[in-house]
Protein backbone atom coordinates (compact mmCIF):
# COMPACT_ATOMS: atom_id res chain seq x y z
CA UNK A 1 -2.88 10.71 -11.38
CA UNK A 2 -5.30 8.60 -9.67
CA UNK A 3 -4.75 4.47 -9.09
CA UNK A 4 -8.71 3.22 -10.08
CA UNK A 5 -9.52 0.14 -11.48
CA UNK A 6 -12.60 -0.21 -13.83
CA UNK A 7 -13.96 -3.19 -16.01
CA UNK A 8 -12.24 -2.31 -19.02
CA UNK A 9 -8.56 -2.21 -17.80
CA UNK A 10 -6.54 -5.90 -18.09
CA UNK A 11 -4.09 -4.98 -15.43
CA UNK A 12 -4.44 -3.59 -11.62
CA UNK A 13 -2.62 -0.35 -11.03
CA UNK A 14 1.02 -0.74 -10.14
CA UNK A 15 0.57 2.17 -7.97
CA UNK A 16 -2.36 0.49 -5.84
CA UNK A 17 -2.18 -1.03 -2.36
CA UNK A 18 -2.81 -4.33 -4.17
CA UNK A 19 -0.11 -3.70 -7.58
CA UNK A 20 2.49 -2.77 -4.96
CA UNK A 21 2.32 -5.74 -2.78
CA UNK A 22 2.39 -8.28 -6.21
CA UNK A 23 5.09 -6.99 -7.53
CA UNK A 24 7.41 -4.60 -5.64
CA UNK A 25 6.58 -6.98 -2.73
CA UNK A 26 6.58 -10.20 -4.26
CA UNK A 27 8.05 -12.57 -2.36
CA UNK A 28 8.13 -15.69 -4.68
CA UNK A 29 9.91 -14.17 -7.04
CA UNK A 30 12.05 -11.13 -6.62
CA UNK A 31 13.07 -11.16 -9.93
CA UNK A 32 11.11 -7.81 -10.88
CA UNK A 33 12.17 -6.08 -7.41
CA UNK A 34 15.34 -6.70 -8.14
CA UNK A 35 15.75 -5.48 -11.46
CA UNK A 36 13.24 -2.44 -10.20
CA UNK A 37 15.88 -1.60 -7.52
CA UNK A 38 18.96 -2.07 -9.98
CA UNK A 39 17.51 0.37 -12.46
CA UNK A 40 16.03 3.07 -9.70
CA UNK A 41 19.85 3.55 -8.62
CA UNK A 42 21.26 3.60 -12.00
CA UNK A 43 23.41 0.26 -11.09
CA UNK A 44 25.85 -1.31 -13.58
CA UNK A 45 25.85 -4.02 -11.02
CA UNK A 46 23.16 -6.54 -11.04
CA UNK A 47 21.09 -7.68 -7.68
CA UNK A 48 21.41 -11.22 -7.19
CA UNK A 49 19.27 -11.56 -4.17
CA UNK A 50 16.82 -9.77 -1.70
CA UNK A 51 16.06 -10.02 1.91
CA UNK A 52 12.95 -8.52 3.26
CA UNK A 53 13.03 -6.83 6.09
CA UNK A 54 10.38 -8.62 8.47
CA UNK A 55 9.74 -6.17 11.07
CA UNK A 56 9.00 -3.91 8.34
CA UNK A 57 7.46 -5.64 4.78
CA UNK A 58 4.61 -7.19 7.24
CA UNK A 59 3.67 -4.36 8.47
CA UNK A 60 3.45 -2.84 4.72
CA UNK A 61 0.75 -0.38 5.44
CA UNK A 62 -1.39 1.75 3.89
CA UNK A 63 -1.76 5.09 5.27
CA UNK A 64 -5.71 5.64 4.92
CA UNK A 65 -4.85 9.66 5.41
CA UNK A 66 -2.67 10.21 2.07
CA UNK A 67 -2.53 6.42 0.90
CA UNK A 68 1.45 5.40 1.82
CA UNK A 69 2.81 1.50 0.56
CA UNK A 70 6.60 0.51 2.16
CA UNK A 71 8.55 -1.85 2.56
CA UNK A 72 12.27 -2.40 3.69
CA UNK A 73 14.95 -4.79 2.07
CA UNK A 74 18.67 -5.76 2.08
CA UNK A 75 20.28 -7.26 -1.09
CA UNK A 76 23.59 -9.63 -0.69
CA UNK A 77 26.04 -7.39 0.04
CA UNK A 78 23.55 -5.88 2.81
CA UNK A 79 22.84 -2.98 0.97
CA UNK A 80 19.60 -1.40 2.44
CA UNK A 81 17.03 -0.47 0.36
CA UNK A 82 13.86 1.35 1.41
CA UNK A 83 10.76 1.87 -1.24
CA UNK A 84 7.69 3.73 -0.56
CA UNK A 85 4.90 4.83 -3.02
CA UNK A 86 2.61 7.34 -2.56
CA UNK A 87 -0.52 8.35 -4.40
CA UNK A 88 -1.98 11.39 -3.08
CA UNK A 89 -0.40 14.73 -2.10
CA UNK A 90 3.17 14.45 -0.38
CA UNK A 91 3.99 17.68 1.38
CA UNK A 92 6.30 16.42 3.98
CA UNK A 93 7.96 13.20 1.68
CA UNK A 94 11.05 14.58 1.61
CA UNK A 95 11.39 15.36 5.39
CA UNK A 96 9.75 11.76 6.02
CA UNK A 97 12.75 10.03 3.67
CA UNK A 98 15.25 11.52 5.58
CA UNK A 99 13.50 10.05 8.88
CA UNK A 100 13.30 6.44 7.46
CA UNK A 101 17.04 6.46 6.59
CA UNK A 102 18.62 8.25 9.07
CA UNK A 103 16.08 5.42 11.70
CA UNK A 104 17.90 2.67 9.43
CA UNK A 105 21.34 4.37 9.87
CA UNK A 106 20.57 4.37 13.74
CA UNK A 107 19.78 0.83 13.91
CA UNK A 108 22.77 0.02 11.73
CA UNK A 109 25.51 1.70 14.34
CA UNK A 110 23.39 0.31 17.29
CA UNK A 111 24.61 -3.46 16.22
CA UNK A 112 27.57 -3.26 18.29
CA UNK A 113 30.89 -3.47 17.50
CA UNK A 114 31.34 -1.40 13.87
CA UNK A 115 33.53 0.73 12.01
CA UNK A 116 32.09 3.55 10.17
CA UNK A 117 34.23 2.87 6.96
CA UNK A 118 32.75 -0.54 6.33
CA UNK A 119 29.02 0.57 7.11
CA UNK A 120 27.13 -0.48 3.95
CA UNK A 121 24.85 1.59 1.65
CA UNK A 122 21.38 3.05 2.48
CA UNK A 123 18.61 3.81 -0.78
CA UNK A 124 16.07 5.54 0.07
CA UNK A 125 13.23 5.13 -2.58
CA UNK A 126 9.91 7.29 -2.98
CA UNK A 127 7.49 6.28 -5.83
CA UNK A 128 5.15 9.57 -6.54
CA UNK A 129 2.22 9.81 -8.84
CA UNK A 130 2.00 13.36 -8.06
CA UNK A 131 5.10 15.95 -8.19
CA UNK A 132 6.85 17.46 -5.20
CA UNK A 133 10.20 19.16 -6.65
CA UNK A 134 11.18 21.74 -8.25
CA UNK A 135 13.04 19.95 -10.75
CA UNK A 136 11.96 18.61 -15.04
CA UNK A 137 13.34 15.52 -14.61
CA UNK A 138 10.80 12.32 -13.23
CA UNK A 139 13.87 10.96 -11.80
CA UNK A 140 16.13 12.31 -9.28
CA UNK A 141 19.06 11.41 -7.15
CA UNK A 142 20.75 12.91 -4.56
CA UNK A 143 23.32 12.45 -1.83
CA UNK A 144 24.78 15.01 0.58
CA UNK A 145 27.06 17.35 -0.84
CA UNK A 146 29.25 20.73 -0.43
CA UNK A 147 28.27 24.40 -1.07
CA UNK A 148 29.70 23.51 -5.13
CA UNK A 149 27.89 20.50 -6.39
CA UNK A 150 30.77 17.99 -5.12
CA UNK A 151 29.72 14.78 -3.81
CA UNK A 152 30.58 15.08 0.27
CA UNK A 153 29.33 11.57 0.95
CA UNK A 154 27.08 8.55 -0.77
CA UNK A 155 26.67 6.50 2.21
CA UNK A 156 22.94 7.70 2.26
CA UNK A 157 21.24 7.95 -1.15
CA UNK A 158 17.75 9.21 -1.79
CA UNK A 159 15.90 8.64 -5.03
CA UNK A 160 12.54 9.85 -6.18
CA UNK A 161 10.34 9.22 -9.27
CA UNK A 162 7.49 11.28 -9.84
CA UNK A 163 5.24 9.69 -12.08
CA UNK A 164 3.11 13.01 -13.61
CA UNK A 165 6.72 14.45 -14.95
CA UNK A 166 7.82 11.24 -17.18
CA UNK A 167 6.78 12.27 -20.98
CA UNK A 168 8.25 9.68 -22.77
CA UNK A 169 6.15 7.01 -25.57
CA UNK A 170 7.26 3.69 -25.95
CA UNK A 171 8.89 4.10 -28.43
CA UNK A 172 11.35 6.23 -26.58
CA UNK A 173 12.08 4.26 -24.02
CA UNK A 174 15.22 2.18 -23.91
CA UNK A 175 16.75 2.06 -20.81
CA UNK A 176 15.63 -0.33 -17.86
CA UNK A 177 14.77 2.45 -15.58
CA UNK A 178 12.26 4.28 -18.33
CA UNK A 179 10.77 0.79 -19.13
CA UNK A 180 9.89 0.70 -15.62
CA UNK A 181 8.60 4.26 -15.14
CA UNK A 182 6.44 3.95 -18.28
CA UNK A 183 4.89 0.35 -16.75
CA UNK A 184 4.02 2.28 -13.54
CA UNK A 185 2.36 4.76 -15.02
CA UNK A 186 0.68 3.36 -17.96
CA UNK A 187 -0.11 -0.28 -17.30
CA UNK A 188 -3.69 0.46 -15.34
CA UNK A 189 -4.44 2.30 -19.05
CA UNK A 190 -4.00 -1.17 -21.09
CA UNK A 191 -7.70 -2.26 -22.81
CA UNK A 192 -6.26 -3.83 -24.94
CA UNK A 193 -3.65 -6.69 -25.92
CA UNK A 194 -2.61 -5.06 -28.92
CA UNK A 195 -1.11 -2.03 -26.56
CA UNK A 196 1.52 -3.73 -24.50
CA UNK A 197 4.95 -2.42 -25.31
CA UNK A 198 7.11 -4.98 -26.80
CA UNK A 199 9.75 -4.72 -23.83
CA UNK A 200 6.64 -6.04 -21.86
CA UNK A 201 8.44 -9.30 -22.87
CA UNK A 202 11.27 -9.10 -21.20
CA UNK A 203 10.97 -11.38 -18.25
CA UNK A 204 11.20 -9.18 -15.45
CA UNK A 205 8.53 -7.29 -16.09
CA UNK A 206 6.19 -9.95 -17.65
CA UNK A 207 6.62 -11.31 -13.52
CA UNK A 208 4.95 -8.12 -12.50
CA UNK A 209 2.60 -8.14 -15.42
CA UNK A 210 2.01 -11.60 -14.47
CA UNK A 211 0.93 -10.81 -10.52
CA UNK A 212 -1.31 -7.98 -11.92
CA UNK A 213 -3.49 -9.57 -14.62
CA UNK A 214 -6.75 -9.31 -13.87
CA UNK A 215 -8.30 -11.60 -16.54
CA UNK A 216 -7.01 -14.54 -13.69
CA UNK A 217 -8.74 -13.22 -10.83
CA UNK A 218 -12.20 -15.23 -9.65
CA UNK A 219 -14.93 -12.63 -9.57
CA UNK A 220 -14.70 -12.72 -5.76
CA UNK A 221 -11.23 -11.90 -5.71
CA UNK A 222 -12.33 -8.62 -8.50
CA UNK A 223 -14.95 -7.63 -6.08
CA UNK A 224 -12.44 -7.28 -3.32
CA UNK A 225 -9.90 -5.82 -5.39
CA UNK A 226 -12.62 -3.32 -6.32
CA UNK A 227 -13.41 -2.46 -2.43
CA UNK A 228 -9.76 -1.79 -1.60
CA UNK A 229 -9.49 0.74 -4.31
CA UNK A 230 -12.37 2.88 -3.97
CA UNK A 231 -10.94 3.19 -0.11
CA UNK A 232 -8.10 4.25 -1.12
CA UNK A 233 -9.61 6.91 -3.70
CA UNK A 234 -11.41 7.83 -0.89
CA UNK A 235 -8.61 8.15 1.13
CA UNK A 236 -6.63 10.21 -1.21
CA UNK A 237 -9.66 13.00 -1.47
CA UNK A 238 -10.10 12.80 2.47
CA UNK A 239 -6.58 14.20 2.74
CA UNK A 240 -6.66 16.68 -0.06
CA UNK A 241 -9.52 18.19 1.71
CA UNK A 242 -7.94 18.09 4.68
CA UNK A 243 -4.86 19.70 3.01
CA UNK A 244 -6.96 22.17 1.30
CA UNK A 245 -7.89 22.93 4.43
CA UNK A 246 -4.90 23.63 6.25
CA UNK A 247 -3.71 25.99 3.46
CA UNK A 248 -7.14 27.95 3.42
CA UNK A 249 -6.46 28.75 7.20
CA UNK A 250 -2.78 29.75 6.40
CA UNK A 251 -3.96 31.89 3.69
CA UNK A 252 -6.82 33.52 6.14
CA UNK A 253 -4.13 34.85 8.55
CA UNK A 254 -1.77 36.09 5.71
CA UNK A 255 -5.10 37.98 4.85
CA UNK A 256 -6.08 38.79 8.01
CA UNK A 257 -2.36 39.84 9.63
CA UNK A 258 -0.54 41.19 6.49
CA UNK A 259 -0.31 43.51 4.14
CA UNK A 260 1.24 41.10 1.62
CA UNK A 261 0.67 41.16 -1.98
CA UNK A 262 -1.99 38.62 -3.28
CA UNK A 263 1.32 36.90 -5.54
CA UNK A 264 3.30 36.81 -2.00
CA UNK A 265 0.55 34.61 0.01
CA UNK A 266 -0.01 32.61 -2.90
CA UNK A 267 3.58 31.73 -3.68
CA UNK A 268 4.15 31.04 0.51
CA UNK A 269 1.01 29.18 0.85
CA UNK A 270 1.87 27.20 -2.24
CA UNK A 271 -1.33 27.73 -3.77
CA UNK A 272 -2.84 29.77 -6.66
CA UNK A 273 -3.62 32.88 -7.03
CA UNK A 274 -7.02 31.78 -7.97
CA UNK A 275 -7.22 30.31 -4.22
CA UNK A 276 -6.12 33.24 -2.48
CA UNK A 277 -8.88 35.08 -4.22
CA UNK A 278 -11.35 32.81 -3.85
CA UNK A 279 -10.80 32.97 0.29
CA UNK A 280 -10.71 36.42 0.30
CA UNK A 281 -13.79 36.61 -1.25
CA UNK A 282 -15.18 34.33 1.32
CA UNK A 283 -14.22 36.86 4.35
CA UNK A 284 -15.60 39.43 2.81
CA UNK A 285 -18.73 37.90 2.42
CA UNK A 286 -18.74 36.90 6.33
């Protein structure tokens, strides 16, 4: 799923540079974030207030190699809460979660004087439009645990949403958290007025719908808008060349050094069949 903006649409992709900054970073009004964060960790208990992280919400970056938004938060019981969004290929997400929190659990023992029982929780939060796991669902949780399922500790939590999975209409959607997965995905789609979702009117989302209406930009502030996203489309098919890439050289030596099945290299390149095929017929051509 790609984040473009043409003429047509009313609102700016949530899953944009731009749509990220106005509402997930929003720091006027947290209202949205809040309610975001509260429904991404499947809390009973409401967030009354969010801290941004300095050293790290102004340096939200974009990564012009596979198009990467962050930024780092506490909330009032200095819970830490960590959101990226990505809209190109993620390969290595999962390893580069586990690096953000564990750099965050670091820098929470570092302090000084602690005790390990009172050290407060970490979320770890990745916003996908593409899928990287194995699993149906759109949205998954998961904390460390034994060899049998049990929970072994919840200290350290790490949530992802992967946009292409969620299936659900409007009609189906009743809970906070698929409110806000159906937004993210669908709100860039909106021509219309007469298509908004009627929970559109609840008021934490009509502050995000608010920052991303682009019927009250100037035409200057459009043309810039415009800029930024064809970079970042750009962006996005630099690195899934570059990806493409790597796995057409890993499939080469399979070729080359094996005597593997055509299945076998596709299934440990992670690629189709159709690929493998395609590169063999390349070196036999050369």
């Amino acid at each position: 799923m790609e984040a473009l903006y043409t003429d047509d649409q009313i609102f700016i992709p949530i899953i944009s540079d731009y749509g990220f900054k106005a509402t997930f970073g929003n720091e006027a009004n947290t209202l949205f974030l809040r309610k975001a964060l509260q429904a991404l960790i499947k809390s009973e208990v409401p967030i009354k207030e969010v801290k941004f992280d300095k050293n790290t919400f102004e340096g939200i970056t974009q990564d012009g190699r596979s198009g990467i938004f962050d930024l780092a938060c506490t909330d009032e019981n200095d819970n830490h809460f960590i959101v990226e969004m990505q809209y190109g290929d993620a390969p290595y997400f999962v390893q580069r979660m586990k690096f953000y929190a564990l750099h965050k659990f670091n820098a929470m023992v570092k302090r000084g004087k602690f005790d390990y029982g009172t050290l407060t929780k970490i979320y770890c939060v990745a916003i996908l439009a593409n899928d990287i796991l194995p699993y149906p669902n759109c949205h998954t949780v998961a904390n460390l645990r034994n060899e049998h399922g049990e929970l072994f500790d919840n200290q350290m939590t790490f949530i992802t949403v992967e946009l292409d999975k969620f299936t659900l209409q409007e009609i189906d959607c009743q809970t906070d958290l698929q409110k806000l997965i159906y937004t993210m995905k669908t709100i860039h789609t909106v021509t219309q007025p007469t298509q908004f979702p009627k929970f559109w009117d609840e008021e934490w989302l009509k502050v995000a719908l608010d920052e991303l209406d682009s019927r009250k930009m100037t035409p200057d502030e459009k043309a810039s808008l415009e800029i930024l996203i064809a970079r970042n489309a750009e962006a996005v098919k630099a690195e899934n060349r570059k990806i493409n890439q790597e796995k057409e050289k890993f499939v080469v030596n399979l070729l080359q050094q094996t005597d593997f099945e055509i299945n076998k290299i596709a299934i440990l390149a992670g690629v189709s069949v159709d690929f493998v095929k395609s590169v063999q017929r390349q070196l036999s051509a050369k």
